[in-house]
Structures are given as structure tokens and as C-alpha cells.
Protein backbone atom coordinates (compact mmCIF):
# COMPACT_ATOMS: atom_id res chain seq x y z
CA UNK A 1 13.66 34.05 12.07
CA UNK A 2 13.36 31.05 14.54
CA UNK A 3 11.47 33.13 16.98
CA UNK A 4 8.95 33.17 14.34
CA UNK A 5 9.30 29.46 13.59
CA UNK A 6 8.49 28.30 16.97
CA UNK A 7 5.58 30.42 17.65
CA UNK A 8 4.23 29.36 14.24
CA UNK A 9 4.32 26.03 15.71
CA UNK A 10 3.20 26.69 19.28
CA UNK A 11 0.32 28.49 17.31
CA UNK A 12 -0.65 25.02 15.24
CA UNK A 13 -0.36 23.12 18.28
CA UNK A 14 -2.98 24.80 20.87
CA UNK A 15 -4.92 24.69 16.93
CA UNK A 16 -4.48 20.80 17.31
CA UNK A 17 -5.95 21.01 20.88
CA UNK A 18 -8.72 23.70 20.32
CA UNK A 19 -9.57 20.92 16.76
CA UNK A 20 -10.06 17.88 19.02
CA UNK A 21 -12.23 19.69 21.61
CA UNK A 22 -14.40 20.98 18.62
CA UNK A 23 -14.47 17.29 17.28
CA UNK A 24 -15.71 16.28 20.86
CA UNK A 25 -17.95 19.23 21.75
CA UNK A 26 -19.90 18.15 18.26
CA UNK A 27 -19.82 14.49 18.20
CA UNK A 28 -21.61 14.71 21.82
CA UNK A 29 -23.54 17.54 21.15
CA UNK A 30 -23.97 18.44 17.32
CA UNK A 31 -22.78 21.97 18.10
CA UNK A 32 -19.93 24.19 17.19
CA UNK A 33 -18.96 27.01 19.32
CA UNK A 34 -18.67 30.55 17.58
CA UNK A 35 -16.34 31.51 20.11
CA UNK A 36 -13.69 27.43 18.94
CA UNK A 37 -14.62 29.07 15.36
CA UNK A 38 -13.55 32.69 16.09
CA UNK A 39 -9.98 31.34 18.17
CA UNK A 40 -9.14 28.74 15.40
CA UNK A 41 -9.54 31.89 13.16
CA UNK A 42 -7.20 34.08 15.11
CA UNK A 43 -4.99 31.20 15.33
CA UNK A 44 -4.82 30.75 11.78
CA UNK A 45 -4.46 34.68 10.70
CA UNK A 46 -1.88 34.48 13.68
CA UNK A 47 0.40 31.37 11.82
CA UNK A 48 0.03 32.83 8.28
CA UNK A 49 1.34 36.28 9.48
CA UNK A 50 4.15 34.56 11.02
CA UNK A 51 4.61 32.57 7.84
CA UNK A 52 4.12 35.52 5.73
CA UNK A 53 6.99 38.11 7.75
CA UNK A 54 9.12 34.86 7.47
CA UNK A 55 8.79 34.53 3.54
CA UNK A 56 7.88 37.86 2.94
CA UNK A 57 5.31 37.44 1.07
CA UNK A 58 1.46 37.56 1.54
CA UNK A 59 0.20 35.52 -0.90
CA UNK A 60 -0.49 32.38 1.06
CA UNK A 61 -2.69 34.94 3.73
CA UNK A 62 -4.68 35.78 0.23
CA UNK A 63 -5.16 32.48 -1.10
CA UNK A 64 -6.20 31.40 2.45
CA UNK A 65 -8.74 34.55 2.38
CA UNK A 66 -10.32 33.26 -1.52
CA UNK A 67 -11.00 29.47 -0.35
CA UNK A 68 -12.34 30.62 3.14
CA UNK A 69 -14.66 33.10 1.18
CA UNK A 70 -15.40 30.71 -1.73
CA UNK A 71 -15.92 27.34 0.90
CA UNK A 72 -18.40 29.42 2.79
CA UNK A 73 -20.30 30.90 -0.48
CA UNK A 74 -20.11 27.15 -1.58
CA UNK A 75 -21.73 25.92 1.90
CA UNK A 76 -23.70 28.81 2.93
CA UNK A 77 -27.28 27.34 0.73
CA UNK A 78 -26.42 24.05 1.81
CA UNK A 79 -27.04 25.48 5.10
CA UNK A 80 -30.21 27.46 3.99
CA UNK A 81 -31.58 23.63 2.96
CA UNK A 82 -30.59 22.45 6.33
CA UNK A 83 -28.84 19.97 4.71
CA UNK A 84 -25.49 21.03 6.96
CA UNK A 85 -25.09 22.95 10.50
CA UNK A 86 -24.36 26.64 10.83
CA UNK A 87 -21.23 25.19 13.03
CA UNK A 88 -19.90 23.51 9.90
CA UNK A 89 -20.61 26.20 7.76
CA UNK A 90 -18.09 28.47 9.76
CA UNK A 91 -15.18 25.75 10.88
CA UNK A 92 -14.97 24.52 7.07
CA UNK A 93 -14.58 28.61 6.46
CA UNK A 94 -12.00 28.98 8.96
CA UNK A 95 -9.60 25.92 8.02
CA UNK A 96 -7.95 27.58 4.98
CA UNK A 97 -6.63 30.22 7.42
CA UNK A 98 -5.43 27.39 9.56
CA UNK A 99 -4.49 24.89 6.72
CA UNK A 100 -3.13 27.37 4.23
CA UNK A 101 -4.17 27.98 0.86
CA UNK A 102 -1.18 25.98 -0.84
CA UNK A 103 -2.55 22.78 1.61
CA UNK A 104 -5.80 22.78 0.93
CA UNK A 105 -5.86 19.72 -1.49
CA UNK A 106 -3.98 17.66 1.11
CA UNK A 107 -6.48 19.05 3.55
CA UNK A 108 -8.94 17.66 1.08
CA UNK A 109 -8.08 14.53 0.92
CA UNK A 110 -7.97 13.83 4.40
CA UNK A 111 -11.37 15.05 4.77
CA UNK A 112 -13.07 12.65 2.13
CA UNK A 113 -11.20 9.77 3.84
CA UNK A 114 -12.75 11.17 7.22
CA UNK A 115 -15.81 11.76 6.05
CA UNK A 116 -16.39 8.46 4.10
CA UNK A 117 -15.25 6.79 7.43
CA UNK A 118 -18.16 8.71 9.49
CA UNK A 119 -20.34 7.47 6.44
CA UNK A 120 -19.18 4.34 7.11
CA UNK A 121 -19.93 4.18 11.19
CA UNK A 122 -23.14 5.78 10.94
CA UNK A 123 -24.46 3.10 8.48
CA UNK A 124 -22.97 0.24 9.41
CA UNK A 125 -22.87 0.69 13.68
CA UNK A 126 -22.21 -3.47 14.08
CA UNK A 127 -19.05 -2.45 13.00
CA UNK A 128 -18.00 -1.10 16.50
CA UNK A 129 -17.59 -2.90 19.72
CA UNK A 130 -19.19 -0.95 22.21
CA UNK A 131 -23.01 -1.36 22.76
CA UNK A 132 -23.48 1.94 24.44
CA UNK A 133 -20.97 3.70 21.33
CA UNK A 134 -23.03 1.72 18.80
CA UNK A 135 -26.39 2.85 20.28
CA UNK A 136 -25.65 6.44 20.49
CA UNK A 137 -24.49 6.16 16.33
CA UNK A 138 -27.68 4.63 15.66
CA UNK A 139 -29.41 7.54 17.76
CA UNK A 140 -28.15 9.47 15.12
CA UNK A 141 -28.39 7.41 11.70
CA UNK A 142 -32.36 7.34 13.08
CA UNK A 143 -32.21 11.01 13.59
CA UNK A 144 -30.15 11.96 10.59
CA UNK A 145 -27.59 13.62 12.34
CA UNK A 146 -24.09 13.44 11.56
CA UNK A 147 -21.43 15.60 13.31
CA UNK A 148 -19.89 16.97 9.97
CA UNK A 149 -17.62 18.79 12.97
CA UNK A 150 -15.46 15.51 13.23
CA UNK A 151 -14.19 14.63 10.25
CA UNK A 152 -13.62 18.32 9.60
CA UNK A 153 -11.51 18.31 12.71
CA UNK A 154 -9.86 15.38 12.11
CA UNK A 155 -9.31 16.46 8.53
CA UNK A 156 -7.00 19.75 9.90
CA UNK A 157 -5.72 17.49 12.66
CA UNK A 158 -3.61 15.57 10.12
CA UNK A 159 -2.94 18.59 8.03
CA UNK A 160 -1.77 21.09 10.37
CA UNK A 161 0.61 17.81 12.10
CA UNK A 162 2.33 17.21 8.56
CA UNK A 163 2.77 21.31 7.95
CA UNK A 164 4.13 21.04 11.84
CA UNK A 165 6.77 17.75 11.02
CA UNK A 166 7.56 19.56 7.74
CA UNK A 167 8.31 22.89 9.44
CA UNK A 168 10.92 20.72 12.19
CA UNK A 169 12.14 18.92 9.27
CA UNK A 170 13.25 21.55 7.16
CA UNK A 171 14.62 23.52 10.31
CA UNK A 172 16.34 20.85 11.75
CA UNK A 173 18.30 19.94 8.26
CA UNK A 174 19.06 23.96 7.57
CA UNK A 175 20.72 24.77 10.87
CA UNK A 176 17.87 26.65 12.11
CA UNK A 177 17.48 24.23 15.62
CA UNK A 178 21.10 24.33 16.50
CA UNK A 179 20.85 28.23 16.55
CA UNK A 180 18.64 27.99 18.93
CA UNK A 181 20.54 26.21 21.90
């Protein structure tokens, strides 16, 4: 069992890495990779099946599956408007499989407090102290650009490191770390 433990975690942590690089790769681009979309996937599906074999149960894979299915049916006209990127479309898809379907209200809230920061740096660029940082945000309030990509990123950043501190939590107080050594 703490085989499966540890490479759920190993799994969540290259996730952490491949999330910040998406977060970058948009906020100085404004695109999302299919190929960051596709490996957060697999990383995801890879971490539930190890949580799944460890509770034996699937229900958190098919919860995961419903809000992936239902965020991108919810996002997919807003897309058709142009009112959001393709890119966003598919990474808010693929976070349930990362986040887990019984997470997805923390997940939640951590993205409306991302996302009404980015609101609040795009408007209000005199907030920041770098000219060249502040210039580049007002590139893109003049544009109407926002890189949705970041505080999506961020968002499963925070989720996927409490699931990660909760996981060493609970193993270190149930024995499961001392087995290992």
C-alpha cells in the first residue's frame, strides 16, 4: 500500500511542475499546449487509479469523469463566443482528474480567489512595481487578453499541495512512513 502512496505523490508533484510551466507558457504567450493538457490528464487518471486500487473503490475516478465532462459542456460555448481560449477550455476539463471529484469545491475556491486577483492586476496595473511587468498587463487589459491559464494553474497548485500534505499527514500519524525505512 505505500508503494502506491508515494507514487501517488511523485505523480502530484511533476503535476505541480508541469501546472507552473502551463501558468508561464500562458501568461507569456496566451497559449496552452495540447500536449501540458494531455500529460496533466495522464497524470491525473494515473493518481486516481492509484487512489482507487488503494481504497478500492472507483467512485472518485467517476465523479472526476462527470465534472471534467460537465466543466467542458459548461465552457465549450463560452469558447464558441470567444469569450475564453480553447487552452482553457481543455486544462479546466482536465483538473477534476487531477483535483479529484470530492476536491473540487476547495479547488473552487481557490480559483475565484485567483481569478479575482488576475481581475484585480489587469485593471488596476499601478498596483505593481515593475514598469516593464506593469506595461506588459496593460498590453493586455488594452487587448482584452487575460491568461485564464494562470489562475487555473495556480488554482490546482494549491489544491493538489493540500491533497499532497494531507496524504503525508495521515501516513505519517498511521504508521505507514515508518514501514517504509
Amino acid at each position: 500500500m505505500s508503494l502506491l502512496l508515494v507514487a501517488s505523490l511523485v505523480f502530484k508533484a511533476v503535476a505541480i511542475l508541469l501546472l507552473g510551466r502551463i501558468a508561464w507558457t500562458d501568461f507569456s504567450t496566451q497559449r496552452i499546449s495540447n500536449r501540458d493538457v494531455l500529460l496533466l490528464l495522464c497524470l491525473g487518471l494515473g493518481t486516481l487509479q492509484f487512489q482507487s486500487l488503494q481504497a478500492h473503490s472507483w467512485l472518485e475516478m467517476g465523479i472526476s469523469a462527470f465534472g471534467g465532462l460537465a466543466l467542458f459542456l459548461a465552457l465549450f460555448p463560452f469558447w464558441l463566443l470567444q469569450k475564453i481560449g480553447a487552452g482553457d477550455v481543455k486544462l479546466m476539463s482536465a483538473t477534476p482528474f487531477l483535483i479529484g471529484g470530492s476536491n473540487l469545491a476547495m479547488f473552487s475556491i481557490f480559483l475565484l480567489a485567483f481569478a479575482l486577483a488576475t481581475l484585480a492586476v489587469v485593471k488596476n496595473p499601478f498596483l505593481l512595481p515593475a514598469g516593464m511587468f506593469r506595461h506588459y498587463v496593460q498590453h493586455m487589459d488594452r487587448k482584452g487578453i487575460v491568461p485564464f491559464g494562470v489562475p487555473i494553474s495556480a488554482a490546482a497548485i494549491c489544491a493538489v499541495a493540500l491533497q499532497m500534505y494531507h496524504a503525508i499527514v495521515v501516513a505519517t500519524s498511521s504508521g505507514i512512513l515508518e514501514q517504509l525505512n
